[in-house]
C-alpha atoms as a PDB file:
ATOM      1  CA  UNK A   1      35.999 121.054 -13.844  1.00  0.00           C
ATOM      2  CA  UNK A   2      34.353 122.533 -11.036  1.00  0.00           C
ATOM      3  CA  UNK A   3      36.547 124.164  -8.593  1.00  0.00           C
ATOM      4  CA  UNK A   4      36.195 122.684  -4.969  1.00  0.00           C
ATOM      5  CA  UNK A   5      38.369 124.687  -2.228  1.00  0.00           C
ATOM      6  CA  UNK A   6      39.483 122.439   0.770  1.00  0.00           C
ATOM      7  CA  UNK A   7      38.010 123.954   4.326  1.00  0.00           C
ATOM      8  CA  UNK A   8      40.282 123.588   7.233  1.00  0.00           C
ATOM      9  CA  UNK A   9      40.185 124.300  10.907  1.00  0.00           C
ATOM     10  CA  UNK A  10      42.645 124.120  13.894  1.00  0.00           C
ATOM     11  CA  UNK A  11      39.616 123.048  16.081  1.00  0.00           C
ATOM     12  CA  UNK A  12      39.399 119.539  13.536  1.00  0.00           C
ATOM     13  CA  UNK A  13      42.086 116.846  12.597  1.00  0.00           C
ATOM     14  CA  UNK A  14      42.891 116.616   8.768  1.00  0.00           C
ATOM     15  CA  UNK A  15      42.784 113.047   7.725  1.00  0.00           C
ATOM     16  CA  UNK A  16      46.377 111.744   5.676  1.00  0.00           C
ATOM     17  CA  UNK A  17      46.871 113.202   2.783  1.00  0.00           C
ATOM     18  CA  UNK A  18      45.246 111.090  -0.116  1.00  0.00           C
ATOM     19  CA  UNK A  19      42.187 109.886   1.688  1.00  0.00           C
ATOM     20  CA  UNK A  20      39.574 112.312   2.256  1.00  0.00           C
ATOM     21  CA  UNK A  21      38.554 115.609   2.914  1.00  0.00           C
ATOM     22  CA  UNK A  22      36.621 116.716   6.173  1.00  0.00           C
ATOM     23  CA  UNK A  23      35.230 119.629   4.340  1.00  0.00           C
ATOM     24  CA  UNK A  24      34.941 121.026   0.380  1.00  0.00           C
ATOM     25  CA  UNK A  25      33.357 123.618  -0.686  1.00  0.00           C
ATOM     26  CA  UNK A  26      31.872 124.954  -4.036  1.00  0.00           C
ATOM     27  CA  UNK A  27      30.682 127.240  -5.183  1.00  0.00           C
ATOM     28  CA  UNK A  28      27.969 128.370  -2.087  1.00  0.00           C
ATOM     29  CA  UNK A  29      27.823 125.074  -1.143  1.00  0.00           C
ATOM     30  CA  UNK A  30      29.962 123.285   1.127  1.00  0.00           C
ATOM     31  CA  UNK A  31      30.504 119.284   1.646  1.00  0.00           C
ATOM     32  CA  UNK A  32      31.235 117.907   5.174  1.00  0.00           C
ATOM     33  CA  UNK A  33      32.396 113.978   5.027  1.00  0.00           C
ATOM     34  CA  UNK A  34      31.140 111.555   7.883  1.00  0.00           C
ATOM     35  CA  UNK A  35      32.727 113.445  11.257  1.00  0.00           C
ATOM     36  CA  UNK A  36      33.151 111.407  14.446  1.00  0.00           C
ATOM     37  CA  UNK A  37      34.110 112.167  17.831  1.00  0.00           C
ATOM     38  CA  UNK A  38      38.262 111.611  17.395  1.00  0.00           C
ATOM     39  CA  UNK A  39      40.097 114.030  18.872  1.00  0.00           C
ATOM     40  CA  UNK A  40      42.420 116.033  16.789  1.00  0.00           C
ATOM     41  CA  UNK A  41      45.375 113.167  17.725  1.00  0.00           C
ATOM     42  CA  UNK A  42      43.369 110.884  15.286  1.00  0.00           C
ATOM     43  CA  UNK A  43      42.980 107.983  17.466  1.00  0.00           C
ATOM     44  CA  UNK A  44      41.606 109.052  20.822  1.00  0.00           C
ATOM     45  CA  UNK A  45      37.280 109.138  21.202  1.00  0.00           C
ATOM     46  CA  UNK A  46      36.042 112.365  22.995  1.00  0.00           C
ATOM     47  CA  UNK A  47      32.691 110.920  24.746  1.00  0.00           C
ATOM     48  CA  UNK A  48      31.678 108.124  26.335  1.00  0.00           C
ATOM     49  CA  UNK A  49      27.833 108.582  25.323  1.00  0.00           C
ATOM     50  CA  UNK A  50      26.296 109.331  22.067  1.00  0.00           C
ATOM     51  CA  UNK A  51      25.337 112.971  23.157  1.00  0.00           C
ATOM     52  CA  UNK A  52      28.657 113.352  23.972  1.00  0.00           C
ATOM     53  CA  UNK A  53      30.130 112.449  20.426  1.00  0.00           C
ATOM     54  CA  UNK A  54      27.471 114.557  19.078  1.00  0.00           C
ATOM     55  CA  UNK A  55      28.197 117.329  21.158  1.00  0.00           C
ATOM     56  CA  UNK A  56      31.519 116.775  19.679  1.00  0.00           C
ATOM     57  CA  UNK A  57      30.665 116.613  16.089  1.00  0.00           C
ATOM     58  CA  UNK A  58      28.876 119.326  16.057  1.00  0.00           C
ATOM     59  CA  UNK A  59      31.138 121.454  17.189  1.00  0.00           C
ATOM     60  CA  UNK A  60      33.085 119.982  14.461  1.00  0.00           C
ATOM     61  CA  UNK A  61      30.787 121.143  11.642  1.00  0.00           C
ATOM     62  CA  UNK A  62      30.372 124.755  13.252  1.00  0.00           C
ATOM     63  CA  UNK A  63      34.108 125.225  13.468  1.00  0.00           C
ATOM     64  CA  UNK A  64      34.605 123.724  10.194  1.00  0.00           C
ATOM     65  CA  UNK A  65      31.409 126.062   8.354  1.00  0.00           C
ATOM     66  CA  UNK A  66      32.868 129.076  10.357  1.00  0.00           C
ATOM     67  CA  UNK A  67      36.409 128.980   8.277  1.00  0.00           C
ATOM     68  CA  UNK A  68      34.006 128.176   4.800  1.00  0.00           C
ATOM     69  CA  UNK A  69      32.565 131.578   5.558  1.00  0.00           C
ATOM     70  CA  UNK A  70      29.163 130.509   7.479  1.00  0.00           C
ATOM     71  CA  UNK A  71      27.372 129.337   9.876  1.00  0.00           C
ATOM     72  CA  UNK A  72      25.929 125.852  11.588  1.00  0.00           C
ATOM     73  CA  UNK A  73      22.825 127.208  10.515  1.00  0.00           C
ATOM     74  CA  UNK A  74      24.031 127.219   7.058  1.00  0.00           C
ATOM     75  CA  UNK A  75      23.419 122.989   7.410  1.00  0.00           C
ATOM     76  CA  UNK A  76      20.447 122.015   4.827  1.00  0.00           C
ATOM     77  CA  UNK A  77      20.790 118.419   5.627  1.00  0.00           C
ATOM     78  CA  UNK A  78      22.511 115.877   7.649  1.00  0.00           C
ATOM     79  CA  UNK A  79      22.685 111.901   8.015  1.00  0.00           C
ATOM     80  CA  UNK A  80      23.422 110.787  11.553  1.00  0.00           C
ATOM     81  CA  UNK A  81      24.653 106.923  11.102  1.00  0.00           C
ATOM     82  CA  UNK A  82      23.875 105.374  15.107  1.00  0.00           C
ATOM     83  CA  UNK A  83      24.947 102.227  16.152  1.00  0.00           C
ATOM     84  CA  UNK A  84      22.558 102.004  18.265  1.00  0.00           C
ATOM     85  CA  UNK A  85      18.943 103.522  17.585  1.00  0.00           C
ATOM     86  CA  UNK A  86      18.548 103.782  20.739  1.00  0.00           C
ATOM     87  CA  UNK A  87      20.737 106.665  21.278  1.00  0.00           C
ATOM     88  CA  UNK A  88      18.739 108.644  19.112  1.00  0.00           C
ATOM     89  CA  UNK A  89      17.576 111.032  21.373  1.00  0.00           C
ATOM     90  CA  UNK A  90      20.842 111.477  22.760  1.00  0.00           C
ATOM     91  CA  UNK A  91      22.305 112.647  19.280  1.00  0.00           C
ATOM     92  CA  UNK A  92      18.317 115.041  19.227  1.00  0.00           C
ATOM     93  CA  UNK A  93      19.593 116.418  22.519  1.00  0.00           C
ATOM     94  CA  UNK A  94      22.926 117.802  21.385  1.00  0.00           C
ATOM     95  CA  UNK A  95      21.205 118.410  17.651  1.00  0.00           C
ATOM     96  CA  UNK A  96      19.137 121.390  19.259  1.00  0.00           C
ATOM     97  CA  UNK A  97      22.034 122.923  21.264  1.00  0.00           C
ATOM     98  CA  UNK A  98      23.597 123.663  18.164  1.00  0.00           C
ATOM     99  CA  UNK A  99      21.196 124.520  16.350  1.00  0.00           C
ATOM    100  CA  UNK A 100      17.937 127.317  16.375  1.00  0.00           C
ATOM    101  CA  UNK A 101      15.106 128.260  13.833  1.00  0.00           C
ATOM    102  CA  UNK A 102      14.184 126.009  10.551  1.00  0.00           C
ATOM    103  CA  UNK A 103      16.531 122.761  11.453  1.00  0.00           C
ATOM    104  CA  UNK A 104      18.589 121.002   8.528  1.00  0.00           C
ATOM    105  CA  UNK A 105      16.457 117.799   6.941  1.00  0.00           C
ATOM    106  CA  UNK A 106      17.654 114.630   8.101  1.00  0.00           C
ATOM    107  CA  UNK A 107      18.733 111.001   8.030  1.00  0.00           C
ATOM    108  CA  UNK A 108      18.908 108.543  10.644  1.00  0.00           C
ATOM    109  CA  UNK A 109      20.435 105.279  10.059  1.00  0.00           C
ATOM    110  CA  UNK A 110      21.649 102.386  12.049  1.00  0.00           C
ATOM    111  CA  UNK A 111      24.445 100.662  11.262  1.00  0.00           C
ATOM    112  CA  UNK A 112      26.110  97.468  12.808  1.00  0.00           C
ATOM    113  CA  UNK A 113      29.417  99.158  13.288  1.00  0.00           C
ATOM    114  CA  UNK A 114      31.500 102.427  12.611  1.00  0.00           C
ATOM    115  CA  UNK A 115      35.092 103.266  12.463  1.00  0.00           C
ATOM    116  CA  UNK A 116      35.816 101.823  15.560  1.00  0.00           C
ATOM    117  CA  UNK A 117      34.012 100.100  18.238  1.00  0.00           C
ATOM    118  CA  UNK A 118      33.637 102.715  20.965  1.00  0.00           C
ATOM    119  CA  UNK A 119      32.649 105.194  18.050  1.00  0.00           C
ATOM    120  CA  UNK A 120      28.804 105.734  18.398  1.00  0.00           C
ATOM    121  CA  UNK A 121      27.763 108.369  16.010  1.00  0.00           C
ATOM    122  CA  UNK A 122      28.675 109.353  12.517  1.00  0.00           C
ATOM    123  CA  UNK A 123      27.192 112.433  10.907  1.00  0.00           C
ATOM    124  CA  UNK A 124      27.893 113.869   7.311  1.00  0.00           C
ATOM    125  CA  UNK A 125      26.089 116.783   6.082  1.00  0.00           C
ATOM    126  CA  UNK A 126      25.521 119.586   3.259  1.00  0.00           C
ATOM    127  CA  UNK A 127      25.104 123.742   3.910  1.00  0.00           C
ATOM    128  CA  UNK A 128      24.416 126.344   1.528  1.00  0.00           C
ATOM    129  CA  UNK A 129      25.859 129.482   2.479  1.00  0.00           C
ATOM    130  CA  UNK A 130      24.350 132.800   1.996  1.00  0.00           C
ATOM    131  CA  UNK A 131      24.401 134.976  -1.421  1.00  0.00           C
END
């Protein structure tokens, strides 16, 4: 069995207990599930706009790769799930404040609704961290 250690961070709300995991890692790798914009009281939406959910999220993944032992950089790939594609560049906006050199690949989708209605932007993604 391979051995997958369960990342946590102040800075991101846990979900229950017996539902998912934010963020696994194993081995070098590390596993982020779907992250939206709730704030760490599990029902409240930081950001109005997309940008501002991504903004959000993001910070959520560097906070989260930071306690795994890396970096946002570390991200190989991501898929951002929109409800609206016309936010796109919105989500690009707060993509390159985040991150700098070789960006992770990527995968926009839109879908007709998330979590919640007034949640815009979903984004899961994968890092491998250095050797």
């Amino acid at each position: 069995m391979v051995q997958k250690i369960r990342i946590t961070s102040p800075h991101v709300a846990e979900a229950e207990p017996g539902l998912w995991s934010n963020c696994l890692r194993v081995k070098d790798s590390v596993y982020l599930s779907g992250l939206t914009a709730r704030a760490n009281d599990g029902t409240t939406i930081q950001g109005a706009s997309a940008y501002e959910q991504a903004q959000v999220i993001f910070a959520k993944m560097k906070h989260l790769l930071e306690a795994a032992g890396g970096h946002i950089d570390d991200m190989v790939t991501l898929t951002i799930f929109l409800t609206d594609m016309a936010d796109n560049q919105q989500v690009w906006k707060a993509r390159r404040e985040f991150f700098s050199g070789d960006f992770p690949a990527c995968a926009l989708v839109q879908v007709a609704a998330l979590a919640k209605p007034e949640i815009l932007v979903e984004i899961q993604g994968q890092a491998r961290l250095a050797d």
